[in-house]
N, C-alpha and C. Protein backbone atom coordinates (compact mmCIF):
# COMPACT_ATOMS: atom_id res chain seq x y z
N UNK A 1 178.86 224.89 249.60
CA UNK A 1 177.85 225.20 248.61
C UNK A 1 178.17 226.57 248.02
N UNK A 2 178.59 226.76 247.02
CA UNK A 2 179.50 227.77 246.37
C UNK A 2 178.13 228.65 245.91
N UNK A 3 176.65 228.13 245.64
CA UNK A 3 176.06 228.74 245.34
C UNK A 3 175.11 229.85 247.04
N UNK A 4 175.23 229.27 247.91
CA UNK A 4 175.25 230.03 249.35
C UNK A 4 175.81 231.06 249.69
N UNK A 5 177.39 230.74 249.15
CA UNK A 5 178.18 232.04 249.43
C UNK A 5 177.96 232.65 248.22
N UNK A 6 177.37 232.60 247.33
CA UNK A 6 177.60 234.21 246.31
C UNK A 6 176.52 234.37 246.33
N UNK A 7 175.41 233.62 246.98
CA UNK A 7 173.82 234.45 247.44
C UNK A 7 174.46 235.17 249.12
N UNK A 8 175.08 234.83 249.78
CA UNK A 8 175.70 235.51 251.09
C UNK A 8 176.50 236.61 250.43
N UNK A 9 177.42 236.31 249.93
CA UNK A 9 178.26 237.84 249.21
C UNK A 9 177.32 238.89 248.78
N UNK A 10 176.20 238.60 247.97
CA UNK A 10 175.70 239.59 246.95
C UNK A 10 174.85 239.88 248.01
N UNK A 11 173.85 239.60 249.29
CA UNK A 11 173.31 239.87 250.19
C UNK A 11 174.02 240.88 251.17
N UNK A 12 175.21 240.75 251.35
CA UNK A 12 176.28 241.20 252.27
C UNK A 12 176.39 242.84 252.52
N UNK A 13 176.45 243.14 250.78
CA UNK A 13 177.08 244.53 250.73
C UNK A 13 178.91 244.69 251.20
N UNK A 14 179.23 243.37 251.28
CA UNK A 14 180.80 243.16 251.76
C UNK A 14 181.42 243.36 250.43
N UNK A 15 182.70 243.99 250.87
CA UNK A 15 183.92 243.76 249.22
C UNK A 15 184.53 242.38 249.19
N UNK A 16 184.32 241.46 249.75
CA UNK A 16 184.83 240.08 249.90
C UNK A 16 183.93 239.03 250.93
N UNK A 17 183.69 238.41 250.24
CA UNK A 17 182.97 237.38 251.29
C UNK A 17 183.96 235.97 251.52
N UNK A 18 184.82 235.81 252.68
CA UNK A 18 185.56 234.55 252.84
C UNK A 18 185.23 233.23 253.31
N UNK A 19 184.70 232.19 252.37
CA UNK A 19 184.75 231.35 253.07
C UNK A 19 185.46 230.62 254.07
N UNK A 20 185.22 230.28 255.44
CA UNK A 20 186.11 230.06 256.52
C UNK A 20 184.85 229.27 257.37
N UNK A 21 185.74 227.83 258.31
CA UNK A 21 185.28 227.58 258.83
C UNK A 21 186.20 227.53 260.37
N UNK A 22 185.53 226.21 261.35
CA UNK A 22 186.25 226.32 262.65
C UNK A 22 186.94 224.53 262.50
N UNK A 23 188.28 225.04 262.33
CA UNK A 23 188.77 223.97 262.07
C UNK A 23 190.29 224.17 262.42
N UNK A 24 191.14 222.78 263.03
CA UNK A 24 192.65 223.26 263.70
C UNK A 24 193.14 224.18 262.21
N UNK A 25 194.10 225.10 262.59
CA UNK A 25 194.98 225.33 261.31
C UNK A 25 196.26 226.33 262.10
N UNK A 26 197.11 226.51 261.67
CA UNK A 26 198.07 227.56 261.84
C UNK A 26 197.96 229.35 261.77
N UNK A 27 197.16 229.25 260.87
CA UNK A 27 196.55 230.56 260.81
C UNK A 27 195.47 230.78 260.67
N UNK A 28 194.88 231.65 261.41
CA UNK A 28 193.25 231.96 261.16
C UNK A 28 193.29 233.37 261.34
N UNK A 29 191.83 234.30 260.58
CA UNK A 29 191.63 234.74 260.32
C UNK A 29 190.68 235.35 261.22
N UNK A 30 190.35 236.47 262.46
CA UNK A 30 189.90 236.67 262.67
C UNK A 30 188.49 237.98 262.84
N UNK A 31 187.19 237.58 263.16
CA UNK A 31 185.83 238.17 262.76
C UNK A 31 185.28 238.81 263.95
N UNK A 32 184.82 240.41 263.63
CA UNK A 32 184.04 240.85 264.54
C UNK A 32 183.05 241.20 264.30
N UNK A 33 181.79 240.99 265.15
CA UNK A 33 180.56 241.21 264.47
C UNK A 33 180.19 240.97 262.47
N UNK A 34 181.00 240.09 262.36
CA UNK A 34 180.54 240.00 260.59
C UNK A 34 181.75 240.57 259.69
N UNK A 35 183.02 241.12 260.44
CA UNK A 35 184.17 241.90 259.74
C UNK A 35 185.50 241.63 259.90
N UNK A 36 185.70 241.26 259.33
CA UNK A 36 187.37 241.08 259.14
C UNK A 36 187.70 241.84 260.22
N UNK A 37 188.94 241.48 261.08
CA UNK A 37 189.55 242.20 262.07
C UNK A 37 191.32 242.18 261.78
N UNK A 38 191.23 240.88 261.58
CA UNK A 38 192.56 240.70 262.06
C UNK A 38 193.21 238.91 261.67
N UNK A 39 194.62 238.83 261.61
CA UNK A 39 194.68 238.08 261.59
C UNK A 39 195.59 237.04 262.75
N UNK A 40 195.94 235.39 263.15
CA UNK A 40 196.42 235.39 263.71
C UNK A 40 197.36 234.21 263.70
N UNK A 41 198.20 233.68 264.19
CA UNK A 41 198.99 232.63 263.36
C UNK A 41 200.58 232.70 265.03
N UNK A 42 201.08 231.69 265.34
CA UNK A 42 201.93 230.97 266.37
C UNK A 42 201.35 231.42 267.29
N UNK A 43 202.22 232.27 268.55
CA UNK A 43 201.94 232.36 270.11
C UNK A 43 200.54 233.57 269.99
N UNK A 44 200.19 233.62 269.20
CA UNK A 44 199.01 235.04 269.06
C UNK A 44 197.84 234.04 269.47
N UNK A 45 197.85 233.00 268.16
CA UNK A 45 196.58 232.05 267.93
C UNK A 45 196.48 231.41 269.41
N UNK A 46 197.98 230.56 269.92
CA UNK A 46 197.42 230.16 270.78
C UNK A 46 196.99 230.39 272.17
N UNK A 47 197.40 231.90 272.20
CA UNK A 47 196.37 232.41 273.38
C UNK A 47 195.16 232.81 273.24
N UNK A 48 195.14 232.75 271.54
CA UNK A 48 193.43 233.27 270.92
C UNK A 48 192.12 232.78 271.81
N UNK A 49 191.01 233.46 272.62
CA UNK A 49 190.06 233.44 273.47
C UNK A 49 188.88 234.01 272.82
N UNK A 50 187.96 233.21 272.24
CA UNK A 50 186.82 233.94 271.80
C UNK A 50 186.34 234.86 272.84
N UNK A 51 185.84 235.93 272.27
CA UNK A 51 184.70 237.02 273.34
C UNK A 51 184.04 237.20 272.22
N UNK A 52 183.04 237.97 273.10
CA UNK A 52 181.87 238.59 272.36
C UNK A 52 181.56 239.13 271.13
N UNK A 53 181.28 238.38 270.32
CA UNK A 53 181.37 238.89 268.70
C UNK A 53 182.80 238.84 268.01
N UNK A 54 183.56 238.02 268.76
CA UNK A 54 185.37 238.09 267.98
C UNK A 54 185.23 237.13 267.89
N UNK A 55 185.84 235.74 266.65
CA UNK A 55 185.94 234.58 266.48
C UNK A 55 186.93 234.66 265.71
N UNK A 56 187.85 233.38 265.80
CA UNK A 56 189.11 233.28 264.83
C UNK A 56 188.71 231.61 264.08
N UNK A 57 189.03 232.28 262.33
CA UNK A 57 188.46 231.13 261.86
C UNK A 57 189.28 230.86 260.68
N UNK A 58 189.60 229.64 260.18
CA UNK A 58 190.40 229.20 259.55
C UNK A 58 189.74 229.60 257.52
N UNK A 59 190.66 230.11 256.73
CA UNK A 59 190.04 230.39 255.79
C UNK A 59 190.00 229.46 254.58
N UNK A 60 189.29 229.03 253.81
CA UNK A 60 189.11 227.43 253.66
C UNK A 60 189.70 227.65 251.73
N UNK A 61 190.02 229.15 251.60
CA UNK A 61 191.02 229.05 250.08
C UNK A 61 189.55 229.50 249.36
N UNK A 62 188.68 230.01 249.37
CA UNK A 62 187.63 230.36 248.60
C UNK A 62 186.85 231.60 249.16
N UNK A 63 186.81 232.44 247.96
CA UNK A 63 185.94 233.79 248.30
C UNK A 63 185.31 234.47 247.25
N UNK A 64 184.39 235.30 247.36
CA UNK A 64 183.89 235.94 246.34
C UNK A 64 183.68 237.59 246.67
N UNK A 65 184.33 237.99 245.56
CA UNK A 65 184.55 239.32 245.60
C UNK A 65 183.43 240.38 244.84
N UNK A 66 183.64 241.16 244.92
CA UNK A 66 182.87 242.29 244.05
C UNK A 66 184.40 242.71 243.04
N UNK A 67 183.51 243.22 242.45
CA UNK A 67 184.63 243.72 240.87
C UNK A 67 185.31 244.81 241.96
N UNK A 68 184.81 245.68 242.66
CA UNK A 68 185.50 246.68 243.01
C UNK A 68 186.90 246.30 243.70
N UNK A 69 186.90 245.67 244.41
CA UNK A 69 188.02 244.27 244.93
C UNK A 69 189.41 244.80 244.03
N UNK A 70 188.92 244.76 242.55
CA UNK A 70 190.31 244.50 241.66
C UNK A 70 190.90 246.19 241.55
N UNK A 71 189.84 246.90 241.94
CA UNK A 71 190.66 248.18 241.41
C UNK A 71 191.36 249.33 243.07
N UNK A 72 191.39 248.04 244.21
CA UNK A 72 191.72 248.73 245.53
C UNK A 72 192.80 247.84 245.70
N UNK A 73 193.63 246.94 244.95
CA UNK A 73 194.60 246.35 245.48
C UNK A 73 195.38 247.00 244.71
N UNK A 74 196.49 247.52 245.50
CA UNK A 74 197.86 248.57 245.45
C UNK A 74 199.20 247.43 245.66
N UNK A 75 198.87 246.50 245.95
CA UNK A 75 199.97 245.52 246.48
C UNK A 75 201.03 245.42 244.80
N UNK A 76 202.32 245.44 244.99
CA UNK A 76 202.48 245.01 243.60
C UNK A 76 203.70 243.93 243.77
N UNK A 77 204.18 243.01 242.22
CA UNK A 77 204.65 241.38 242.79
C UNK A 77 204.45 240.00 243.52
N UNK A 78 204.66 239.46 243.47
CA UNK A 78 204.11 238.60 244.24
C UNK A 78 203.69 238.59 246.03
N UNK A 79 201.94 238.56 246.15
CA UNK A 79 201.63 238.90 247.71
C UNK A 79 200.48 238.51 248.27
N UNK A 80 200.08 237.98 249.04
CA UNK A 80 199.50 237.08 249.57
C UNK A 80 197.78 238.10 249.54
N UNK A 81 196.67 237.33 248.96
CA UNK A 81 195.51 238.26 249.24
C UNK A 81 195.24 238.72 250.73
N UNK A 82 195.45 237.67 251.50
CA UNK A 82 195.12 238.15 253.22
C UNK A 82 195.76 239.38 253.40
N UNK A 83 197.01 239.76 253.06
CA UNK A 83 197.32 241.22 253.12
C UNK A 83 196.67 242.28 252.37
N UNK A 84 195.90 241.72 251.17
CA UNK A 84 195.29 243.13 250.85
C UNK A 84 194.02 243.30 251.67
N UNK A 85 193.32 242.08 251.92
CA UNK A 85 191.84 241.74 252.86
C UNK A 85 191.89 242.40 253.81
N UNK A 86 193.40 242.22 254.87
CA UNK A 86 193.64 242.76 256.12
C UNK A 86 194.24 244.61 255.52
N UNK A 87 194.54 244.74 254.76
CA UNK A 87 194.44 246.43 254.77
C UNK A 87 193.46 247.19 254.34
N UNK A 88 192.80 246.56 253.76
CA UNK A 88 191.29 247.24 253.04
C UNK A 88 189.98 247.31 254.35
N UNK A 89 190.62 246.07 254.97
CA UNK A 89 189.45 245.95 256.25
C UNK A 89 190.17 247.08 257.34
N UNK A 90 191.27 246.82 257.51
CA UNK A 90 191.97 248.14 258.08
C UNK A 90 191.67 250.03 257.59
N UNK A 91 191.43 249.84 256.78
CA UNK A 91 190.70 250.95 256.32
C UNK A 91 189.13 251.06 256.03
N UNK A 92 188.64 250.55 256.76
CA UNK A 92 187.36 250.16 256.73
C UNK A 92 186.13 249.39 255.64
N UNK A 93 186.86 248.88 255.17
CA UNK A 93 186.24 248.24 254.12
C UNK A 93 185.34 246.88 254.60
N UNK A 94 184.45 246.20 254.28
CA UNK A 94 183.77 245.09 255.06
C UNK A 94 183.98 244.17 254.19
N UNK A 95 184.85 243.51 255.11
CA UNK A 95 184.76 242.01 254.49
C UNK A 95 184.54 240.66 255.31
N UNK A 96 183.40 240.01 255.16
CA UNK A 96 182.46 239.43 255.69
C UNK A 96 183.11 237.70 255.25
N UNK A 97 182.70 237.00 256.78
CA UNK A 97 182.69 235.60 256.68
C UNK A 97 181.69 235.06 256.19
N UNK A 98 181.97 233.99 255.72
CA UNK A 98 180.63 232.96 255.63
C UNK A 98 180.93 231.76 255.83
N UNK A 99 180.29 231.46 257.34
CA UNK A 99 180.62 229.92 257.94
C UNK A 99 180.44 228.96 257.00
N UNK A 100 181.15 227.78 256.57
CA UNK A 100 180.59 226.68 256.36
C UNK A 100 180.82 225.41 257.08
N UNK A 101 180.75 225.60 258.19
CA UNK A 101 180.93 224.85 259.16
C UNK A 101 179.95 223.30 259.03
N UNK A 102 180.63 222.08 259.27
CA UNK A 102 179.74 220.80 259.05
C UNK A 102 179.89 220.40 257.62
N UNK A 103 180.09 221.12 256.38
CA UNK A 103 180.80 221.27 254.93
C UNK A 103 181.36 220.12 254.74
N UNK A 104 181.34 219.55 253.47
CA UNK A 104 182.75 218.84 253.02
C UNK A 104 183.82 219.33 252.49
N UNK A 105 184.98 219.25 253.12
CA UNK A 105 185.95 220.33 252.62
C UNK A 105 187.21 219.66 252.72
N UNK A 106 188.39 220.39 251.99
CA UNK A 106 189.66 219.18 251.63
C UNK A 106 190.28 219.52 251.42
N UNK A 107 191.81 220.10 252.35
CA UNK A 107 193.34 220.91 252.14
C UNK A 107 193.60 220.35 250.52
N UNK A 108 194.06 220.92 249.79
CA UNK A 108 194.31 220.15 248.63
C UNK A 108 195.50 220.87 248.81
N UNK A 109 196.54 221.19 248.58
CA UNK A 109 197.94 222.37 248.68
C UNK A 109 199.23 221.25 248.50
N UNK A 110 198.85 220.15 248.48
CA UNK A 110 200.31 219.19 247.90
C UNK A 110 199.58 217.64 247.66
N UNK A 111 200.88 217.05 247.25
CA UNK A 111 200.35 216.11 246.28
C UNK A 111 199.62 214.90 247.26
N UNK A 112 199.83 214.38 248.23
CA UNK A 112 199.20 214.00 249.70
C UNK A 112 197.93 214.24 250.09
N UNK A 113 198.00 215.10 250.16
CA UNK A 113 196.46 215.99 250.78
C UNK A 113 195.64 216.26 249.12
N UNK A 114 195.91 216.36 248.04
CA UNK A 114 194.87 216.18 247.14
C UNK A 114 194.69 214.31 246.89
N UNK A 115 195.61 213.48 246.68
CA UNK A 115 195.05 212.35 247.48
C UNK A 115 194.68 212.02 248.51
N UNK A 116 194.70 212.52 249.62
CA UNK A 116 193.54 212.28 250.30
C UNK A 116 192.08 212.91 250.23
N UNK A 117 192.10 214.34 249.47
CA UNK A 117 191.09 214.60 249.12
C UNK A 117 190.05 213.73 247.81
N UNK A 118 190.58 213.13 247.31
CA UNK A 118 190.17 212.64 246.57
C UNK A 118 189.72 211.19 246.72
N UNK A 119 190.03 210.44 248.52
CA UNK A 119 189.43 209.72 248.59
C UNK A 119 188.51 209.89 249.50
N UNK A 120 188.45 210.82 249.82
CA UNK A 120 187.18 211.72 250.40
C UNK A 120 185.67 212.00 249.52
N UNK A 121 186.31 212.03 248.62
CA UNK A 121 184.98 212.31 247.44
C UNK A 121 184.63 211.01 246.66
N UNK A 122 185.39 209.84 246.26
CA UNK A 122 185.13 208.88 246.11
C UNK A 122 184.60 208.67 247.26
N UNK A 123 184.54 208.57 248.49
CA UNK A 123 183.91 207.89 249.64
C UNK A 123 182.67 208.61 249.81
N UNK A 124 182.41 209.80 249.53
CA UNK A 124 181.01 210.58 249.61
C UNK A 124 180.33 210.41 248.25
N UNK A 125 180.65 209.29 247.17
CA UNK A 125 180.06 209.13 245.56
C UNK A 125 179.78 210.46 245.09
N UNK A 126 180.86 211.42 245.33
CA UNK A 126 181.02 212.53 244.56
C UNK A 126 181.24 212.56 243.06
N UNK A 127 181.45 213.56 242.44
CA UNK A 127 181.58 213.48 240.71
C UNK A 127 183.61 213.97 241.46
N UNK A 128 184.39 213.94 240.54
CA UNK A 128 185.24 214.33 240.19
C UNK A 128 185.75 215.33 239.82
């Protein structure tokens, strides 16, 4: 619900609000108390152990930023946003999850997986 997270973002006071849920993936993204920490991806993830207020969560390709967002990324050429997320949060900046856990949601990233997303939404009498 795209309209949840930018009532969660603008509630937040975060420079990024990431949508992410708990779902298998290769890399996840991990949250402490409400903040970006860290990220984690092969032999890291799979010793990954939730504790207390740390969760590692898969990031589902959607976020909403504040304008200020555009004038703190220093990165230049082609570079992945999780690296600017993970240095801005490294310098203390808050950037906040927002579960959507239970969601309908759908890897789309090749031509496979947007057909199968797409018979996912025909099967839920979605619009297109």
């Amino acid at each position: 619900d795209l309209a949840l997270l930018r009532a969660a973002h603008e509630g937040s006071g975060a420079l990024a609000t990431l949508a992410v849920l708990d779902r298998p993936s290769g890399r996840k993204l991990t949250f402490k108390d409400g903040r970006l920490v860290g990220h984690l991806t092969g032999p890291e993830l799979e010793a990954f152990a939730p504790q207390a207020g740390l969760e590692a969560l898969a990031f589902s390709g959607i976020h909403v930023a504040s304008e200020e967002l555009l004038g703190r990324i220093s990165e230049r050429g082609v570079f992945s946003l999780t690296k600017v997320w993970l240095r801005l949060a490294a310098a203390g900046e808050r950037l906040a999850p927002f579960r959507h856990d239970g969601g309908l949601w759908a890897d789309v990233g090749d031509p496979e997986k947007l057909a199968a997303a797409e018979a996912l939404v025909a099967k839920h009498g979605l619009p297109k």
